[in-house]
N, C-alpha and C. Protein backbone atom coordinates (compact mmCIF):
# COMPACT_ATOMS: atom_id res chain seq x y z
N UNK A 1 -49.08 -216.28 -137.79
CA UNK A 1 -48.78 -215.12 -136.95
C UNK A 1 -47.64 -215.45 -136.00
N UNK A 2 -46.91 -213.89 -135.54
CA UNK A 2 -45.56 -214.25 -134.58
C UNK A 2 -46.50 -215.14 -133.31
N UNK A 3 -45.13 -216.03 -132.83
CA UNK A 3 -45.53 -216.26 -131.24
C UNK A 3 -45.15 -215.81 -129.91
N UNK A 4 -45.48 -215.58 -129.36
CA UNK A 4 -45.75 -215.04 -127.90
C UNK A 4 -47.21 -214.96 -127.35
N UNK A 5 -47.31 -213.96 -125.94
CA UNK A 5 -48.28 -213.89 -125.83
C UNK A 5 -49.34 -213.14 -126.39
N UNK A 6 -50.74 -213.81 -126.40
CA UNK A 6 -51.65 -213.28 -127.10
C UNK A 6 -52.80 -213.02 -125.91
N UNK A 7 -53.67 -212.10 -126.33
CA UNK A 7 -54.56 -211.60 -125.36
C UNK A 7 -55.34 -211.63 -126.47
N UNK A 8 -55.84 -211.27 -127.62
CA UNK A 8 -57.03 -211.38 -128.11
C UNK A 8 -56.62 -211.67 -129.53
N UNK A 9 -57.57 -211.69 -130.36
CA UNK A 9 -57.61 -212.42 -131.77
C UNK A 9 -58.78 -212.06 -132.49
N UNK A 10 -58.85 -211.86 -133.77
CA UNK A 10 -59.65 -211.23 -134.40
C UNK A 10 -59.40 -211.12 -136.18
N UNK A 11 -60.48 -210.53 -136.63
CA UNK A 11 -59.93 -210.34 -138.16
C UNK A 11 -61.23 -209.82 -138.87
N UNK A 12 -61.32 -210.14 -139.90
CA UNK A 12 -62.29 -209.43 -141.01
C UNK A 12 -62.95 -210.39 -141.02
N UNK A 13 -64.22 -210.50 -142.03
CA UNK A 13 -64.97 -211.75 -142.27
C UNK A 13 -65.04 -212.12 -143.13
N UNK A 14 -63.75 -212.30 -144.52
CA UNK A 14 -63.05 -212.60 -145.87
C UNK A 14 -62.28 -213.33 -145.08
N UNK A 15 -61.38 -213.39 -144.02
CA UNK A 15 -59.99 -213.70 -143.56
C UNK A 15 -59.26 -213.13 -143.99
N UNK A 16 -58.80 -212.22 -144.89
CA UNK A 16 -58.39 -211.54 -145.49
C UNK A 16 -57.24 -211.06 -144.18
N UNK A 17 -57.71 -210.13 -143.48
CA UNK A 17 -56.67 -209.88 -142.53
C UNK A 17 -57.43 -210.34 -141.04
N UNK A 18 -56.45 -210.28 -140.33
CA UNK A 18 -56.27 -211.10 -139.06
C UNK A 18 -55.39 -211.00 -138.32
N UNK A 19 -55.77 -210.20 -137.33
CA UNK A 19 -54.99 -210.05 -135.80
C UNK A 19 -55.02 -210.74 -134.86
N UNK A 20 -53.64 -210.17 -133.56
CA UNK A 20 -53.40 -210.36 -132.99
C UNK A 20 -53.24 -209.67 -131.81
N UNK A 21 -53.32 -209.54 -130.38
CA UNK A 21 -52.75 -208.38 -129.43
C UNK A 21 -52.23 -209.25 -128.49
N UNK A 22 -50.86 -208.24 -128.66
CA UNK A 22 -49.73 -209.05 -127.66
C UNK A 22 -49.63 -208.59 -126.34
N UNK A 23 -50.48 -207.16 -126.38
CA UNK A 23 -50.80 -206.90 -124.44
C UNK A 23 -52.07 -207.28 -124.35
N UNK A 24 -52.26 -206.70 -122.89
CA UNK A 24 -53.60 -207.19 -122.06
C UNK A 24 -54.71 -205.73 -122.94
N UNK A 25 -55.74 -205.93 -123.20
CA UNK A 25 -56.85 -205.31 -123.87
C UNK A 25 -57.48 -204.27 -122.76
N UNK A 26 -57.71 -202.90 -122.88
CA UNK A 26 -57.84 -201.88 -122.06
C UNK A 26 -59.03 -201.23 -121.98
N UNK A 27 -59.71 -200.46 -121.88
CA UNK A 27 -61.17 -199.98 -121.12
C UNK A 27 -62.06 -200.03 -122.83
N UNK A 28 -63.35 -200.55 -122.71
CA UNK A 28 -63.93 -200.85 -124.01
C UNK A 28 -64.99 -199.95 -123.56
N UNK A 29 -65.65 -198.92 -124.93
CA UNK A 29 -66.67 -198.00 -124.79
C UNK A 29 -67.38 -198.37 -126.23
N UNK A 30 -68.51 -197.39 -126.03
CA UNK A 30 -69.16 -197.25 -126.92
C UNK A 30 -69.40 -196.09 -127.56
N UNK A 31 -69.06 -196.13 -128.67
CA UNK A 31 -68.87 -194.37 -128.76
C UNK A 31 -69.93 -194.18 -129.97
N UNK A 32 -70.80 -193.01 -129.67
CA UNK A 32 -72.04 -192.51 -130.34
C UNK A 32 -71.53 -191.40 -131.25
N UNK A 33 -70.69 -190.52 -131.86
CA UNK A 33 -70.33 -189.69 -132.59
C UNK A 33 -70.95 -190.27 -133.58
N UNK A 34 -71.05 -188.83 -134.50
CA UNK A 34 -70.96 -189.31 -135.79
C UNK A 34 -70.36 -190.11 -136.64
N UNK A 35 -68.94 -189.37 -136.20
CA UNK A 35 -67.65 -190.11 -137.25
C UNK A 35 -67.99 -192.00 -137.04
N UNK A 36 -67.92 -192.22 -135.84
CA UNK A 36 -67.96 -193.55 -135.79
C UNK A 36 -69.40 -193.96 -135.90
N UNK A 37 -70.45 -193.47 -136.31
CA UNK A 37 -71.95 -194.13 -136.68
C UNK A 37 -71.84 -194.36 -138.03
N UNK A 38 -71.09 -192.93 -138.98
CA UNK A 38 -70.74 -193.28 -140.38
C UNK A 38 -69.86 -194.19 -140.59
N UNK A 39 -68.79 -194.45 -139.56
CA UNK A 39 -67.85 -195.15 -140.00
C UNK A 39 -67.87 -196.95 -140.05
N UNK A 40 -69.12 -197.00 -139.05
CA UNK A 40 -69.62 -198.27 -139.05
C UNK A 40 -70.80 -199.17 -139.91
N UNK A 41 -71.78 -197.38 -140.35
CA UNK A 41 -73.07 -197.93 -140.77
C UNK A 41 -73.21 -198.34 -139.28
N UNK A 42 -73.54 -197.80 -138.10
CA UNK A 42 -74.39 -198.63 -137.21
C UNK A 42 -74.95 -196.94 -135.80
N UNK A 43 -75.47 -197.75 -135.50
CA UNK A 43 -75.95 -196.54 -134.21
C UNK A 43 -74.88 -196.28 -133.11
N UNK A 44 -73.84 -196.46 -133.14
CA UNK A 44 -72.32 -196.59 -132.25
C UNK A 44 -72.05 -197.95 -132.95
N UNK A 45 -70.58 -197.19 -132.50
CA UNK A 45 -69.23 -197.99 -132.61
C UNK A 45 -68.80 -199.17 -131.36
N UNK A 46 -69.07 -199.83 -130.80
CA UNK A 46 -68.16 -201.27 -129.65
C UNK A 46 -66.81 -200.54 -130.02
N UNK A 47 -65.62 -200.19 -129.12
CA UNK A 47 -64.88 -200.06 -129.34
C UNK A 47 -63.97 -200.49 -127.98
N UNK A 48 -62.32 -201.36 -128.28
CA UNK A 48 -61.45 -201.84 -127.12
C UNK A 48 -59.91 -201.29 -127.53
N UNK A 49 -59.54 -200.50 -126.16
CA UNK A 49 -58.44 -199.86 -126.52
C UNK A 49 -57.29 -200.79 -126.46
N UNK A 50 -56.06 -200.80 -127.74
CA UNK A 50 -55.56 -202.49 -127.48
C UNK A 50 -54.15 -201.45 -127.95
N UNK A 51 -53.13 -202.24 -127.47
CA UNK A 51 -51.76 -202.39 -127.62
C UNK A 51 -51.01 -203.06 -128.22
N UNK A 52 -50.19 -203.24 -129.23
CA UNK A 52 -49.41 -204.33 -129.60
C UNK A 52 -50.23 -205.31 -130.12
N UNK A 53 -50.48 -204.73 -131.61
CA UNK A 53 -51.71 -205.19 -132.36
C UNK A 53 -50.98 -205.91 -133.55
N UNK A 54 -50.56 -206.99 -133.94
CA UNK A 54 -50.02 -207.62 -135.14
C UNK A 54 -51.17 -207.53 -135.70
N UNK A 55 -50.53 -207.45 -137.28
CA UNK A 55 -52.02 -207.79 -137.82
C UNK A 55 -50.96 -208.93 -139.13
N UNK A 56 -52.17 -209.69 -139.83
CA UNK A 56 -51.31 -210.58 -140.91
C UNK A 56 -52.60 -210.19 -142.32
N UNK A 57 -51.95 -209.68 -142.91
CA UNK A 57 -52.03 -208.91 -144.33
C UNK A 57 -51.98 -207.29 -144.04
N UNK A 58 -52.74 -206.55 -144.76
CA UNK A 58 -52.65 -205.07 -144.49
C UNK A 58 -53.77 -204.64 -144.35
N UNK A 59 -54.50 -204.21 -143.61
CA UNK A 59 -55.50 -202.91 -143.90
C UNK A 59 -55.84 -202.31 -144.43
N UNK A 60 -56.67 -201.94 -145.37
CA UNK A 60 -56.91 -200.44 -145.56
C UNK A 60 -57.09 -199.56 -145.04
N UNK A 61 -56.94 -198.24 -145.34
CA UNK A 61 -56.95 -197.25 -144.36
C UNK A 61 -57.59 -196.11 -144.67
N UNK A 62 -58.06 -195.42 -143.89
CA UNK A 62 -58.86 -194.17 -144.48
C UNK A 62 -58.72 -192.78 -143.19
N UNK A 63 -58.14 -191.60 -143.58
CA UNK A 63 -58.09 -190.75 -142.58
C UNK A 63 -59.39 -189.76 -142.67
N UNK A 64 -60.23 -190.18 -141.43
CA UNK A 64 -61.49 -189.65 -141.00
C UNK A 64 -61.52 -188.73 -140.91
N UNK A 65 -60.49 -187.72 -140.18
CA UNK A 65 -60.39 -186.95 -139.78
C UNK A 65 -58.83 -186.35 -139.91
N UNK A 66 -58.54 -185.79 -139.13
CA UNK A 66 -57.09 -184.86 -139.38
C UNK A 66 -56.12 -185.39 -138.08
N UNK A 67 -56.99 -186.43 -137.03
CA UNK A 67 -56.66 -186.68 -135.89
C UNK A 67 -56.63 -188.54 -135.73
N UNK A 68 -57.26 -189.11 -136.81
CA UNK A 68 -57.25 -190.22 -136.85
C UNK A 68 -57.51 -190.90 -138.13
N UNK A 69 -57.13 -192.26 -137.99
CA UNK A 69 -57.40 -193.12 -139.37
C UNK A 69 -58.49 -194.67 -139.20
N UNK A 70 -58.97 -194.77 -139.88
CA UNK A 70 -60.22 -196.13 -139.70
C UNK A 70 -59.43 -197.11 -140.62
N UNK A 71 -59.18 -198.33 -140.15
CA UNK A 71 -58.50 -199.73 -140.72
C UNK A 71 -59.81 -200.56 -141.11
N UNK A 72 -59.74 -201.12 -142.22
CA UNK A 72 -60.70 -202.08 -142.59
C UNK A 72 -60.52 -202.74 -143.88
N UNK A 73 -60.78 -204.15 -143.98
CA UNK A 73 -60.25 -205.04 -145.05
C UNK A 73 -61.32 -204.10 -146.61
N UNK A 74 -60.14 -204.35 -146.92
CA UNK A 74 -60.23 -203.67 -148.71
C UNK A 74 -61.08 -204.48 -149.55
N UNK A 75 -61.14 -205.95 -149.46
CA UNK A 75 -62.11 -206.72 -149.66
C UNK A 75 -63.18 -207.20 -149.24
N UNK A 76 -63.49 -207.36 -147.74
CA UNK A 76 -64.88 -207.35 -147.35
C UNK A 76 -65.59 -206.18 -146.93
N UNK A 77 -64.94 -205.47 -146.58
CA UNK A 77 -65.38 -204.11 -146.23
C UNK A 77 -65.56 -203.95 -144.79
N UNK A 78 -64.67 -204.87 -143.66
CA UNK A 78 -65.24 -204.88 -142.43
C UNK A 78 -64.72 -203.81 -141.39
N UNK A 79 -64.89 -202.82 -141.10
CA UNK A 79 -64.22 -202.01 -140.03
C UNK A 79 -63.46 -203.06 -138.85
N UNK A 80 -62.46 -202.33 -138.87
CA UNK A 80 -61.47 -203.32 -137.38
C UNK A 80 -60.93 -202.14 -136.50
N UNK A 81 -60.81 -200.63 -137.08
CA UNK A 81 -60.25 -200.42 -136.12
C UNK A 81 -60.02 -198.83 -136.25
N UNK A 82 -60.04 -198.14 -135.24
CA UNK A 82 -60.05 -196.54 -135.16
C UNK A 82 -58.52 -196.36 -134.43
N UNK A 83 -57.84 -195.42 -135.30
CA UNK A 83 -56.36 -195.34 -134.96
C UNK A 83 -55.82 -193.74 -134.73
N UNK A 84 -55.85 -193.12 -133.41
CA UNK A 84 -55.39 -191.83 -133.32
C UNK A 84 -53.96 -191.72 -133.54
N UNK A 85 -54.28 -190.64 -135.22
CA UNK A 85 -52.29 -190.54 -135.55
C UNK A 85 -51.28 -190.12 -134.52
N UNK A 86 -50.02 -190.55 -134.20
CA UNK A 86 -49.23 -190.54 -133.48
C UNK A 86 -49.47 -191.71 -132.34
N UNK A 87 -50.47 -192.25 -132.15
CA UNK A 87 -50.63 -193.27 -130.94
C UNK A 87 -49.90 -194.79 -131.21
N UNK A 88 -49.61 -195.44 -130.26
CA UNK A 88 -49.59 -196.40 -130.44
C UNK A 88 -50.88 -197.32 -130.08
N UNK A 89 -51.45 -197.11 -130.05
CA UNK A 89 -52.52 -197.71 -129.64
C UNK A 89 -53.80 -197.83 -130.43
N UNK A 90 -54.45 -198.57 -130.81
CA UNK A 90 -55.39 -198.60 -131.87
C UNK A 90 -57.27 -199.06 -131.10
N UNK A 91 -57.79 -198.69 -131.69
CA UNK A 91 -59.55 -198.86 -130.79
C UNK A 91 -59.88 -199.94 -131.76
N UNK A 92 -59.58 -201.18 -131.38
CA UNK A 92 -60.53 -202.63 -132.42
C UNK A 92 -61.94 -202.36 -132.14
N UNK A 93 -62.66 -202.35 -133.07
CA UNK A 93 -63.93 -202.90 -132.60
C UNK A 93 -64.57 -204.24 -132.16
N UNK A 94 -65.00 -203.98 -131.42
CA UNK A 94 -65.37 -205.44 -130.70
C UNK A 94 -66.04 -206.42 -131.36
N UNK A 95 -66.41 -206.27 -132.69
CA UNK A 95 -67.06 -207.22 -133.59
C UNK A 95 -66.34 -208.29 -134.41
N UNK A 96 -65.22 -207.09 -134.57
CA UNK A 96 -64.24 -207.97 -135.24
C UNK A 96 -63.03 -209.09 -134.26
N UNK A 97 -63.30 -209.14 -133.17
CA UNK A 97 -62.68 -210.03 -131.93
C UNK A 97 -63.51 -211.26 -132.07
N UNK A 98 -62.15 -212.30 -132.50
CA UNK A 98 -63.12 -213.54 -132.17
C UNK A 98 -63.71 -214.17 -131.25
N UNK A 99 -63.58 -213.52 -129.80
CA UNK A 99 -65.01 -213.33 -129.03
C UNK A 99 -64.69 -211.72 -128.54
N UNK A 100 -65.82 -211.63 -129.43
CA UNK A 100 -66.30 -210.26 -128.82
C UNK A 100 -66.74 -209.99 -127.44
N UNK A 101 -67.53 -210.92 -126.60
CA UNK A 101 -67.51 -210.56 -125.10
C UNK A 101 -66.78 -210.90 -124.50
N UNK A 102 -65.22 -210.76 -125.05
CA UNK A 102 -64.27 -211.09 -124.30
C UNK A 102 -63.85 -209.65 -123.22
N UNK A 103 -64.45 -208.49 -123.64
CA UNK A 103 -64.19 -207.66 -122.81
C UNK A 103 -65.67 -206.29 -122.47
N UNK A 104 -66.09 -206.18 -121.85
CA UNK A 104 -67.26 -205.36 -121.45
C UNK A 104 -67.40 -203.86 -121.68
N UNK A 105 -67.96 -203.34 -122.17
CA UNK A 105 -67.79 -201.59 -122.50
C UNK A 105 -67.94 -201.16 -120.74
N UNK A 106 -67.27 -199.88 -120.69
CA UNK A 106 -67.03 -199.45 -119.35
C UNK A 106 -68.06 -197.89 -119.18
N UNK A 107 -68.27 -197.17 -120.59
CA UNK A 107 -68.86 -196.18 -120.91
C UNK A 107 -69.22 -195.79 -122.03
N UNK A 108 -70.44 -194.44 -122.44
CA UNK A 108 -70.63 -194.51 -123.48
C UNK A 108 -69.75 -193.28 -124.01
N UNK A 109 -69.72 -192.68 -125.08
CA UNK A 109 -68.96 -191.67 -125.73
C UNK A 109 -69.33 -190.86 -126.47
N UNK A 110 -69.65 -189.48 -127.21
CA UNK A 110 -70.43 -189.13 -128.13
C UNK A 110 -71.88 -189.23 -128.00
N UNK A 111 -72.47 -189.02 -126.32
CA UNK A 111 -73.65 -189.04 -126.73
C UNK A 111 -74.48 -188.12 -127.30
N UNK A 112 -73.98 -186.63 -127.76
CA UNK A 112 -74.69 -185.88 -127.98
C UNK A 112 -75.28 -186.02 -129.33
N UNK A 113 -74.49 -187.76 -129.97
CA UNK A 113 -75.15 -187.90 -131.32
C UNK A 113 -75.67 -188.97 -131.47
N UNK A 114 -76.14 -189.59 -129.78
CA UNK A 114 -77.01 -190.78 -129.62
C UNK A 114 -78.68 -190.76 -130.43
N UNK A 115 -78.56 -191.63 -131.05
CA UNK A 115 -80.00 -191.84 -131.91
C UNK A 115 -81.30 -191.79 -131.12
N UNK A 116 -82.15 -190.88 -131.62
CA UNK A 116 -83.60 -191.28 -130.63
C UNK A 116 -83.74 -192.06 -129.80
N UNK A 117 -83.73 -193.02 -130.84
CA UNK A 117 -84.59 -194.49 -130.56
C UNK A 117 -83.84 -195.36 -129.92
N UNK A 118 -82.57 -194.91 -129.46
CA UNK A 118 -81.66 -196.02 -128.84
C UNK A 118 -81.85 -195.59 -127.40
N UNK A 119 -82.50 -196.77 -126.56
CA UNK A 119 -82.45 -196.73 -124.64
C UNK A 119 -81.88 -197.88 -124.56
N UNK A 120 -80.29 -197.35 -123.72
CA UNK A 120 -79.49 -198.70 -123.11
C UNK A 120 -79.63 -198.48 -121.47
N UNK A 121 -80.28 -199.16 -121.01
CA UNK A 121 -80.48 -198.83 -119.69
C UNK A 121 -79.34 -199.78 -118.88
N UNK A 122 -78.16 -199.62 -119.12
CA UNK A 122 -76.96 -200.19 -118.94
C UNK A 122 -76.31 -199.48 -117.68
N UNK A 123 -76.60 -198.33 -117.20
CA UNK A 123 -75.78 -197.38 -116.21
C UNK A 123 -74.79 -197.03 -115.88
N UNK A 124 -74.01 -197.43 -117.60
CA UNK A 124 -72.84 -196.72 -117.54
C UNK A 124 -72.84 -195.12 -117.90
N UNK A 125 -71.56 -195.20 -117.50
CA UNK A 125 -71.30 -193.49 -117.52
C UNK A 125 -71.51 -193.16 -118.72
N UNK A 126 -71.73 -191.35 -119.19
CA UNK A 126 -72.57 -191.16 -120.36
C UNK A 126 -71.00 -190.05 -119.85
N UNK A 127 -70.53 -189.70 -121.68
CA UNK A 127 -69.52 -188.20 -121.48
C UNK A 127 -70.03 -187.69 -122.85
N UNK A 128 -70.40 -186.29 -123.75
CA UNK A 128 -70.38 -186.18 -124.29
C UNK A 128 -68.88 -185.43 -125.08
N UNK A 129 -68.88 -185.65 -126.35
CA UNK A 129 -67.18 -185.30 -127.06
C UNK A 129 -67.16 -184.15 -126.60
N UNK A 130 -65.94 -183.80 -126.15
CA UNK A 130 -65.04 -182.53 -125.64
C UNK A 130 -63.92 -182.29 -126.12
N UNK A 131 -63.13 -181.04 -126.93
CA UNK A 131 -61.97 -180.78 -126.92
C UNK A 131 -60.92 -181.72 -126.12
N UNK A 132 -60.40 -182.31 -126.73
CA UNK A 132 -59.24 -183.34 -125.74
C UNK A 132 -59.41 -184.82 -125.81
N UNK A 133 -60.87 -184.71 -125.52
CA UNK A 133 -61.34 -186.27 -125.09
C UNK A 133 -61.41 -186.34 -123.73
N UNK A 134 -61.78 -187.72 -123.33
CA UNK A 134 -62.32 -187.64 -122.00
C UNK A 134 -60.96 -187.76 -121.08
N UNK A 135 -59.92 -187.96 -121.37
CA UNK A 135 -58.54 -187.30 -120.85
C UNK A 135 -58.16 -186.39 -120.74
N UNK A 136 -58.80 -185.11 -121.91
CA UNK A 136 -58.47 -183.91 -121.88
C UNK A 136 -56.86 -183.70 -122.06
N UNK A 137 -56.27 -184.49 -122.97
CA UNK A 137 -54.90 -184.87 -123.36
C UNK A 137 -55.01 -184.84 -125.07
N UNK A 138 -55.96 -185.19 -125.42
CA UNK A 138 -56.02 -185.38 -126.77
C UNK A 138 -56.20 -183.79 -127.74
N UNK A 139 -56.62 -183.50 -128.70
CA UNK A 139 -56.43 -182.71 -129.75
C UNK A 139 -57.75 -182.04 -129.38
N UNK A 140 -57.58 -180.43 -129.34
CA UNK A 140 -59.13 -179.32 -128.90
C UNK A 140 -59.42 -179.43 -130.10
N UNK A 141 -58.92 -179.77 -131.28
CA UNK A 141 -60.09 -179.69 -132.40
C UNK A 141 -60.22 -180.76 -133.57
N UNK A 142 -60.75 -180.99 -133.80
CA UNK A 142 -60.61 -182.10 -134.79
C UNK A 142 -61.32 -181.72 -136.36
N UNK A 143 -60.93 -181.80 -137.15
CA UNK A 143 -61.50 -181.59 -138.75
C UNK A 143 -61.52 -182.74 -139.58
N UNK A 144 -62.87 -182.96 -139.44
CA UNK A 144 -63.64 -184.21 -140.10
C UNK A 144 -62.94 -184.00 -141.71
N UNK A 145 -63.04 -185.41 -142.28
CA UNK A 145 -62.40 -185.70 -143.79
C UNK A 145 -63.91 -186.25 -144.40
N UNK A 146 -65.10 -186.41 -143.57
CA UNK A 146 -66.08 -187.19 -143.82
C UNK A 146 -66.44 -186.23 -144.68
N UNK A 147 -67.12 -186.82 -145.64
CA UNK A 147 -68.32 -186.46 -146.97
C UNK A 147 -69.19 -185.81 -145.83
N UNK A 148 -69.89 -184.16 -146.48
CA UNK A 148 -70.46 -183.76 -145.63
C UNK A 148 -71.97 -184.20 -145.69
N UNK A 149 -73.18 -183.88 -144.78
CA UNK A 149 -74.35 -184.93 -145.12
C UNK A 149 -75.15 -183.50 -146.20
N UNK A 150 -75.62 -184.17 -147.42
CA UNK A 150 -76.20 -183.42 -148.26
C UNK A 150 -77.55 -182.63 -147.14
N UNK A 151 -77.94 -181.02 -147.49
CA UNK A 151 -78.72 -180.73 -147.26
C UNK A 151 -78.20 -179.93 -145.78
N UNK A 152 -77.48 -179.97 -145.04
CA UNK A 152 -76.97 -180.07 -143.93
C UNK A 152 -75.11 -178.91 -143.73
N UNK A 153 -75.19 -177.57 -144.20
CA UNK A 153 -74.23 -177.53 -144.46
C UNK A 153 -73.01 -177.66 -143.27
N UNK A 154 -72.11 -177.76 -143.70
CA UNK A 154 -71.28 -177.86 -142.18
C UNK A 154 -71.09 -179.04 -141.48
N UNK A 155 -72.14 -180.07 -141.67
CA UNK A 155 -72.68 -181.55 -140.72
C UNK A 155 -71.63 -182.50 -141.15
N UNK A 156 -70.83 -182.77 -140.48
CA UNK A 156 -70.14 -184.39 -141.24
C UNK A 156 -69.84 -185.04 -140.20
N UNK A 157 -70.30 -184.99 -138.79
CA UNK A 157 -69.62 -185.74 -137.83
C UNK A 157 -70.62 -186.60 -137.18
């Protein structure tokens, strides 16, 4: 990988691909949507907003939605990263950081598609998804690319 400075480090769990971030790593959440419960297989997404992301091989890529794309090695299958088109800026997940508690979630996201059974008695702030995002800068609508859930018409998020 180039040299300069590095703030975090990370990759798949093939090695396959493997990053780098050349700025300082920015507010980390947890986001409960759908898109990102399907997109993980998990009950939320760990997610760290990062800048100046080398990566060494390529990604695969998949557009979730009409507003963003999910990066993840083509051979192990590991999610690394949620990418709003036009941004420079990409959401790593914190799993794939070779230390993951290198940075602390600040809030949660999407709770209106928080699982039963999940109590984080953590006391962070709770926002549920809104037109915009929690900036109210981002896109009033978004149109899921997800497989819709059988049985469920309409449901894919």
């Amino acid at each position: 990988m180039a040299e300069g400075q590095t703030y975090a480090t990370g990759g798949c769990q093939c090695g396959r691909i493997r990053f780098r971030v050349t700025e300082p790593l920015g507010r980390a959440n947890l986001c409960h949507c759908r898109m990102c419960q399907r997109a993980t297989g998990n009950a939320f997404a760990p997610l760290v907003t990062a800048r100046g992301v080398v990566f060494e091989g390529i990604p695969a890529r998949f557009a979730s939605s009409d507003v963003a794309e999910r990066g993840f090695c083509r051979d192990c299958g590991t999610p690394l990263f949620y990418a709003p088109v036009g941004s420079d800026a990409v959401e790593l997940m914190l799993g794939a950081l070779d230390d993951p508690s290198a940075v602390t979630p600040a809030l949660h996201y999407g709770i209106e598609s928080r699982v039963a059974w999940l109590h984080l008695a953590d006391g962070l702030p709770e926002h549920e998804s809104r037109p915009g995002g929690l900036s109210g800068k981002g896109p009033r609508r978004i149109k899921s690319h997800q497989s819709p859930v059988p049985g469920r018409a309409g449901e894919s998020r």
